[in-house]
N, C-alpha and C. Protein backbone atom coordinates (compact mmCIF):
# COMPACT_ATOMS: atom_id res chain seq x y z
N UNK A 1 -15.57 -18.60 88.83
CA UNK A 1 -14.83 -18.71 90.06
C UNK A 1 -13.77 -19.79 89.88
N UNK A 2 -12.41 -19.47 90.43
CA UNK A 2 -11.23 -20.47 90.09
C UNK A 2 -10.61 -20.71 91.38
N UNK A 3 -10.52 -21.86 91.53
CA UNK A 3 -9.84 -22.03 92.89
C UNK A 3 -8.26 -22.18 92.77
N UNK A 4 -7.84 -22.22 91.53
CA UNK A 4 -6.27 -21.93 91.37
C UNK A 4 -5.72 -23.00 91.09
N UNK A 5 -4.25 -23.18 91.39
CA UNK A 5 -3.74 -25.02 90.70
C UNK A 5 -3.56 -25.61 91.85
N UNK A 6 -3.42 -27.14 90.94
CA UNK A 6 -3.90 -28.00 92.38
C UNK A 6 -2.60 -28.17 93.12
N UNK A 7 -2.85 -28.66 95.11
CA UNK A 7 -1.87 -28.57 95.74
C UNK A 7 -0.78 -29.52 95.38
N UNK A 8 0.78 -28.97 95.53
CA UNK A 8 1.42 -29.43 95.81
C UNK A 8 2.29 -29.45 96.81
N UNK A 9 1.19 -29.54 98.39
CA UNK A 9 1.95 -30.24 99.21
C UNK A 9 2.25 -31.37 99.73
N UNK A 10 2.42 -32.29 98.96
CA UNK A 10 2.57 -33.52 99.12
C UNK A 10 0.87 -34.46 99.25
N UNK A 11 0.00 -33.69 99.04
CA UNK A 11 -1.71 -34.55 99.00
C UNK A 11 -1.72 -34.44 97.26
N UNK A 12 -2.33 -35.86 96.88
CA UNK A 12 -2.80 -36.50 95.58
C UNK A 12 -1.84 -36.91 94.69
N UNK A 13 -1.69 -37.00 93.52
CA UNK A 13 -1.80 -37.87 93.04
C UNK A 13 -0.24 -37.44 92.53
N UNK A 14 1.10 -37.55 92.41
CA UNK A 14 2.34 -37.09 91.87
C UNK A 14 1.92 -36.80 90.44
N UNK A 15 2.45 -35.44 90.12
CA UNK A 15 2.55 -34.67 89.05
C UNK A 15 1.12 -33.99 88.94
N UNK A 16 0.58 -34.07 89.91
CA UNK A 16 -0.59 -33.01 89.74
C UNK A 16 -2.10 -33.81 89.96
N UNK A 17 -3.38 -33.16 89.22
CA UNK A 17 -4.13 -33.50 89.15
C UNK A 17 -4.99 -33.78 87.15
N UNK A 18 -5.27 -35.28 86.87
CA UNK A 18 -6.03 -34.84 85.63
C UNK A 18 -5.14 -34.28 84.18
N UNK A 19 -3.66 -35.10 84.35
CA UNK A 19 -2.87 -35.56 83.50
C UNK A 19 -2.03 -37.17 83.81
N UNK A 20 -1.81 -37.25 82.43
CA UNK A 20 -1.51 -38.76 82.34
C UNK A 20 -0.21 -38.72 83.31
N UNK A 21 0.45 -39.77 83.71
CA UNK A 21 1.86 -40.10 83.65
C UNK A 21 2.66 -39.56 83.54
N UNK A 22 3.63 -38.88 84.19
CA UNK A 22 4.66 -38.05 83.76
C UNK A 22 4.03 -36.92 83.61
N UNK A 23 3.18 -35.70 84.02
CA UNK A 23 2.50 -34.83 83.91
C UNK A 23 3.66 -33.85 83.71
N UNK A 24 3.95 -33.83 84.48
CA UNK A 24 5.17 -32.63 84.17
C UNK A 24 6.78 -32.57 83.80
N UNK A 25 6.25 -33.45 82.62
CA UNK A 25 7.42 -33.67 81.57
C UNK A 25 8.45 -34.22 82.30
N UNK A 26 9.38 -34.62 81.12
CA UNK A 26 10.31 -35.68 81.58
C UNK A 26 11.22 -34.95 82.63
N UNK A 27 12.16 -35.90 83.58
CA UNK A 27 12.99 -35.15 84.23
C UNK A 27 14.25 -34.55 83.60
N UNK A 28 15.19 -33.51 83.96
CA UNK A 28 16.21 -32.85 82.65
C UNK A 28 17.17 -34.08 82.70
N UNK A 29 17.55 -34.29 81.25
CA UNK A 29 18.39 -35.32 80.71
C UNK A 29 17.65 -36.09 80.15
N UNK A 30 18.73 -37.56 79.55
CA UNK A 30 18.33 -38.09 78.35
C UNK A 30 17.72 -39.30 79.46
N UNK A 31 16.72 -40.07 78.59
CA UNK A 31 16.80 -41.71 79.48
C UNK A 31 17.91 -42.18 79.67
N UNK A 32 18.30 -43.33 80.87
CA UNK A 32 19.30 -44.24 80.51
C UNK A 32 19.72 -44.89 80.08
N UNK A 33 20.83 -45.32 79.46
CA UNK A 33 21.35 -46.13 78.20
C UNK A 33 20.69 -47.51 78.69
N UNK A 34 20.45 -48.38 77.26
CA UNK A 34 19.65 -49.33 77.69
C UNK A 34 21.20 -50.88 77.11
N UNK A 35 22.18 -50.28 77.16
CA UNK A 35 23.00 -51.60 77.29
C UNK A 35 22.17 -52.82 76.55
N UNK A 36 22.31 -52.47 75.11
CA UNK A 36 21.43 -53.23 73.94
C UNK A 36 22.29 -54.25 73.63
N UNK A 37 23.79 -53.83 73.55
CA UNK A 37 24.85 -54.45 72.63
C UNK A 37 25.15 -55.56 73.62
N UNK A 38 25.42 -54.89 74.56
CA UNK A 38 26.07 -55.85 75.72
C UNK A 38 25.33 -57.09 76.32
N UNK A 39 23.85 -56.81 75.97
CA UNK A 39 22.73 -58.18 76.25
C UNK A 39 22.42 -59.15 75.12
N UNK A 40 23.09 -58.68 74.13
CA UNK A 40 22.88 -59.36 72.44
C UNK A 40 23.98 -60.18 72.14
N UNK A 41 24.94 -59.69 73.05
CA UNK A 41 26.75 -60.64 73.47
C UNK A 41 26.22 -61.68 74.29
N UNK A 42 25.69 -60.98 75.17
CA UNK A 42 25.00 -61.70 76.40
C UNK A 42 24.18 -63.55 75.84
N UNK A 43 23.43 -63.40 74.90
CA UNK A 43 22.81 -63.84 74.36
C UNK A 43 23.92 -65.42 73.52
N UNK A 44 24.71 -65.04 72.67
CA UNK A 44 25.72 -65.09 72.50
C UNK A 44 26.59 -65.85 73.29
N UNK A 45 26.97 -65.82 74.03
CA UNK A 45 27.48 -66.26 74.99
C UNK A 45 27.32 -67.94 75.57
N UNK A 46 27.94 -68.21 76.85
CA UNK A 46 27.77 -69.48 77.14
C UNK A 46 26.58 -69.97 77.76
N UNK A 47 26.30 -68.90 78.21
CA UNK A 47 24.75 -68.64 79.31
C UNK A 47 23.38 -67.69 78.83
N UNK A 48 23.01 -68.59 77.31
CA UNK A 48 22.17 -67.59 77.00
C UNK A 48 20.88 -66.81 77.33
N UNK A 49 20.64 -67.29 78.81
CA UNK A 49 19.43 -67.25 79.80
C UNK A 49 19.77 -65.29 80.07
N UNK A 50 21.04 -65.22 80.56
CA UNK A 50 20.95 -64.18 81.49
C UNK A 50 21.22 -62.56 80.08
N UNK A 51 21.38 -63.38 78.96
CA UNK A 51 21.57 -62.30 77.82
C UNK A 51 19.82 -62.15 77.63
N UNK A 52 18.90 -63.01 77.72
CA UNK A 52 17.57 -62.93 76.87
C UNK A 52 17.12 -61.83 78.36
N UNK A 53 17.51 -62.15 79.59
CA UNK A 53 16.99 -61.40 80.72
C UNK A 53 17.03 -59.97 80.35
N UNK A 54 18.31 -59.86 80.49
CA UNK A 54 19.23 -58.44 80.13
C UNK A 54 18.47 -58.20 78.53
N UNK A 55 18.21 -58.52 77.80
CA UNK A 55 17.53 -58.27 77.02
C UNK A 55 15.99 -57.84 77.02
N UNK A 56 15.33 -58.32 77.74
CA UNK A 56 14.08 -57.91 78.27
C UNK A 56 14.32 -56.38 78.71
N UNK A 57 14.51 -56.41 80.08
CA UNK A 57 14.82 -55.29 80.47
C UNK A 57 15.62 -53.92 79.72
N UNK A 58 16.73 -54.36 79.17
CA UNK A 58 16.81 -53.16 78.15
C UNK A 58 16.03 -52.76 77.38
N UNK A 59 15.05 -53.34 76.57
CA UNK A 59 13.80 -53.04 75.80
C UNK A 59 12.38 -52.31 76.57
N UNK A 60 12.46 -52.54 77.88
CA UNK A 60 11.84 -51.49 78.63
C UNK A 60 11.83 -50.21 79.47
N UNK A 61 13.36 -50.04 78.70
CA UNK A 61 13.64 -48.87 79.36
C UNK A 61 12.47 -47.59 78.66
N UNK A 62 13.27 -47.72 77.41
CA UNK A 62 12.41 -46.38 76.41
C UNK A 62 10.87 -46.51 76.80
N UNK A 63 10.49 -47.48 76.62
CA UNK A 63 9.01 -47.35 76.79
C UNK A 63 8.66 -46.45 78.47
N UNK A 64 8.74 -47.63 79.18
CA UNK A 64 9.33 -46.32 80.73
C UNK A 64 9.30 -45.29 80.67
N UNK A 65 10.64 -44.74 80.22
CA UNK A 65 10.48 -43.29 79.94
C UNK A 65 9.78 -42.43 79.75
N UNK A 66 9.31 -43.01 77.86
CA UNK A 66 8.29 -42.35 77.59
C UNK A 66 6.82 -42.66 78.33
N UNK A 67 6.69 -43.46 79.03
CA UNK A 67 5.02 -43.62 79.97
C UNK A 67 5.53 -42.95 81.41
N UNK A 68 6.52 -42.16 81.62
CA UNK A 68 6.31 -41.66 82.62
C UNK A 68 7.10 -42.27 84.04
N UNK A 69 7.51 -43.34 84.12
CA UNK A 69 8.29 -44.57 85.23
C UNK A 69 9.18 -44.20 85.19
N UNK A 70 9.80 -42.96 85.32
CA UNK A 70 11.55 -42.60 85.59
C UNK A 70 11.89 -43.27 86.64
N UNK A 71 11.44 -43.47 87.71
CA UNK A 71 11.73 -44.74 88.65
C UNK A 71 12.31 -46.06 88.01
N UNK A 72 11.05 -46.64 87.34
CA UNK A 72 10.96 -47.89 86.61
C UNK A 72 11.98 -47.96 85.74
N UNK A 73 11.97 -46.95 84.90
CA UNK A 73 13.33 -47.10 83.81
C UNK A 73 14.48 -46.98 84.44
N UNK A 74 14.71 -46.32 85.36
CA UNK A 74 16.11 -46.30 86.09
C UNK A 74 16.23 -47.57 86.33
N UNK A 75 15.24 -48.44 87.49
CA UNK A 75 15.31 -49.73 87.62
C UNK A 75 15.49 -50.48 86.69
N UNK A 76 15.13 -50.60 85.66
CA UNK A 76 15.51 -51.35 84.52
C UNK A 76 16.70 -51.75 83.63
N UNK A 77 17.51 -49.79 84.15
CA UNK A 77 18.55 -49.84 83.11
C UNK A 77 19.87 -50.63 84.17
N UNK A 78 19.32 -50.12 85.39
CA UNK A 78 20.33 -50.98 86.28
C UNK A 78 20.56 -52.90 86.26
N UNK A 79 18.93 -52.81 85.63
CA UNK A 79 19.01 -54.66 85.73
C UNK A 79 19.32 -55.08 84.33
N UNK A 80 19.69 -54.24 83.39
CA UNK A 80 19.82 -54.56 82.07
C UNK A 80 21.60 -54.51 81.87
N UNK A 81 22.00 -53.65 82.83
CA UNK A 81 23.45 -53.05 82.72
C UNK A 81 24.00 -54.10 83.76
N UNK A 82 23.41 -54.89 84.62
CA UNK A 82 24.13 -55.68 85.20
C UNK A 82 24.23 -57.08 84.56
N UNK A 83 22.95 -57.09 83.79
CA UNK A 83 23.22 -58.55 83.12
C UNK A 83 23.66 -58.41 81.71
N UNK A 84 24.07 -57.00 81.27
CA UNK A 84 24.91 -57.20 80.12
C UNK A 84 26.22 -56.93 80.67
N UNK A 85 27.05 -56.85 81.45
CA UNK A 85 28.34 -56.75 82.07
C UNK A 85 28.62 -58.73 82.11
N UNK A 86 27.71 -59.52 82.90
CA UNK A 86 27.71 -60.48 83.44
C UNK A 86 27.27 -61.36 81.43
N UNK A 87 26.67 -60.96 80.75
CA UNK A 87 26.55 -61.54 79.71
C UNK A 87 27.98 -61.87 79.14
N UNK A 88 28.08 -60.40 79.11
CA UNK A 88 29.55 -59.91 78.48
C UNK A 88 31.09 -60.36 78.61
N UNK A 89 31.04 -60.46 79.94
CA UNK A 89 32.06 -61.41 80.48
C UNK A 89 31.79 -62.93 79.87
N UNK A 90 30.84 -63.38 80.14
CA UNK A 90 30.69 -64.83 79.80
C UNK A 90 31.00 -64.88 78.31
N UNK A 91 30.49 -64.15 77.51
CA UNK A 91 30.88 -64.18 75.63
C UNK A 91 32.19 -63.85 75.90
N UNK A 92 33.27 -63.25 76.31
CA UNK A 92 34.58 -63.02 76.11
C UNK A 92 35.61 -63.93 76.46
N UNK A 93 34.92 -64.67 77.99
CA UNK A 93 35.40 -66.20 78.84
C UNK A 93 35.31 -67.19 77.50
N UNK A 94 34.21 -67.25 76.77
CA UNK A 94 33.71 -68.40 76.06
C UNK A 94 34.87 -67.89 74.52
N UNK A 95 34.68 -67.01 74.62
CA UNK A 95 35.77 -66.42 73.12
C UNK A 95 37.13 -66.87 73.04
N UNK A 96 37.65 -66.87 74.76
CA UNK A 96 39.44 -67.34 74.88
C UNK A 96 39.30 -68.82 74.95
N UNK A 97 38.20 -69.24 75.75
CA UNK A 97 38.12 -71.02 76.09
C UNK A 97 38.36 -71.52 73.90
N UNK A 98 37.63 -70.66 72.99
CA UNK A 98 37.44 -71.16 71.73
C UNK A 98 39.00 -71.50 70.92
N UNK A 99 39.84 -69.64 71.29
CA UNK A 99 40.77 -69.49 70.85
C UNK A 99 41.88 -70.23 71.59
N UNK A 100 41.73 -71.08 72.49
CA UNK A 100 42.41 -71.96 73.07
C UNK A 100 42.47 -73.48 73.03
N UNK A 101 40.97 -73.46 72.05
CA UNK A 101 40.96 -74.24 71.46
C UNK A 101 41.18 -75.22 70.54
N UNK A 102 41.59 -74.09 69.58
CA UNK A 102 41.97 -73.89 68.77
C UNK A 102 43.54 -74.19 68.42
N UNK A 103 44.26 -73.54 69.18
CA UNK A 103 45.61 -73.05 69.39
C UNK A 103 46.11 -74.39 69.76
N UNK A 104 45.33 -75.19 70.44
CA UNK A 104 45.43 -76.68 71.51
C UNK A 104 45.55 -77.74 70.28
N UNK A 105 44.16 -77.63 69.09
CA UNK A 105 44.61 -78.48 68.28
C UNK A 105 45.09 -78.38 66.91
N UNK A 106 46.22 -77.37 67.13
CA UNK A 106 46.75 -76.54 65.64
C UNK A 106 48.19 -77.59 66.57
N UNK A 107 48.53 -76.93 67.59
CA UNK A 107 49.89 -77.69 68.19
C UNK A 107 49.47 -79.60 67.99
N UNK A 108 48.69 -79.70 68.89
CA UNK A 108 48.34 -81.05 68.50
C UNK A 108 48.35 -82.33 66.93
N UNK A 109 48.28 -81.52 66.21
CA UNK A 109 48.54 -81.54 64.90
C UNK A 109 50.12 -81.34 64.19
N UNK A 110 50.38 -80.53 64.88
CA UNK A 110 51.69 -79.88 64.46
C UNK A 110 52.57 -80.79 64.72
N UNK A 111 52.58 -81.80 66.21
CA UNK A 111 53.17 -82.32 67.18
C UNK A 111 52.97 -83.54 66.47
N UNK A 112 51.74 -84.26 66.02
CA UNK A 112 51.25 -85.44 65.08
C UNK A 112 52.10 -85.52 63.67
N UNK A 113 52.04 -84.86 63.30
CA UNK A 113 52.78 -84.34 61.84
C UNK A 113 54.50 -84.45 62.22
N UNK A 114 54.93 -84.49 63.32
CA UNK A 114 56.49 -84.48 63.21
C UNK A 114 56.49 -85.88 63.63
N UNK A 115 55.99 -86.91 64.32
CA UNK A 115 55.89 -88.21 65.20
C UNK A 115 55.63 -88.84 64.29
N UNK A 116 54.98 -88.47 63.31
CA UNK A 116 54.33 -89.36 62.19
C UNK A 116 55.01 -90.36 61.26
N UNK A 117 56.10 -90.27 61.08
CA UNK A 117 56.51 -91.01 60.41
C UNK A 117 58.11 -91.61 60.84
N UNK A 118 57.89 -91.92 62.49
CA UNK A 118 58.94 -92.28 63.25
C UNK A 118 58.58 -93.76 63.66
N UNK A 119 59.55 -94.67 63.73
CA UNK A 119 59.10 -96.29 64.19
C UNK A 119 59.90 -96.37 65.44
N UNK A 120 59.32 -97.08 66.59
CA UNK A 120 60.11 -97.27 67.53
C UNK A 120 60.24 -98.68 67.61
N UNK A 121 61.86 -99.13 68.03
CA UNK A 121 62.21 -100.32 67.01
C UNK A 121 62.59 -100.97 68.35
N UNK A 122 62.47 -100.12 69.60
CA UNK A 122 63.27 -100.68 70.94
C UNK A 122 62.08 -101.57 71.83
N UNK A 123 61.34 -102.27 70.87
CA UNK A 123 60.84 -103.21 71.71
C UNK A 123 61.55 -104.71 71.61
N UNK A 124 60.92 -105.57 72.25
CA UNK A 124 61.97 -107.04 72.00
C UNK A 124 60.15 -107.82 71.65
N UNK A 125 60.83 -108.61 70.41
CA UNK A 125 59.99 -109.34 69.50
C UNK A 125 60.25 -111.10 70.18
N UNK A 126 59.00 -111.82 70.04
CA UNK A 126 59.26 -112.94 71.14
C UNK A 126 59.67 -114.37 69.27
């Protein structure tokens, strides 16, 4: 005697009864990108707190996925994609502050190097 498959009108347990997680296979499409590169800049960067964050969270997307948390991984990829945007910016801020740095004491030098071997003679000696 078979009483048939179990209900799905909204009573027990999502995806059925007496399968793991994700019972009825993944939803169509790929996981969401887990913004790896952009939290490893992040890292990198001036603020390496919010790259190691963004780093966490991108590393739990796949797993997610595959355990079934298409919720969870969505949530994840959103908190991974916001703190590699916000990483990202900060490594590119910190990249021009360098190359401006740079540029600041190449002139500085440049400017030293022409002064250098000038005497100023317009003072009065007692």
């Amino acid at each position: 005697m078979s009483y048939g498959p179990p209900p799905t009108d909204g009573y027990g347990p999502p995806g059925g009864y007496g399968g793991p997680p994700g019972y009825g296979g993944p939803p169509p499409g790929e996981p969401p990108k887990t913004y790896l590169v952009h939290n490893i800049l992040g890292i990198l960067s001036c603020l390496p707190v919010i790259g190691i964050i963004g780093l966490v969270f991108s590393l739990q997307i796949n797993s997610k996925w595959q355990m079934g948390d298409y919720l969870g991984a969505e949530s994840a990829a959103r908190t991974a994609k916001t703190m590699g945007i916000i990483g990202l910016v900060l490594f590119i801020i910190g990249v021009v502050f360098v190359v401006l740095y740079i540029v600041f004491i190449v002139v500085m030098i440049a400017f030293y190097g022409t002064t250098a071997g000038t005497v100023d003679t317009t003072y009065d000696t007692y």
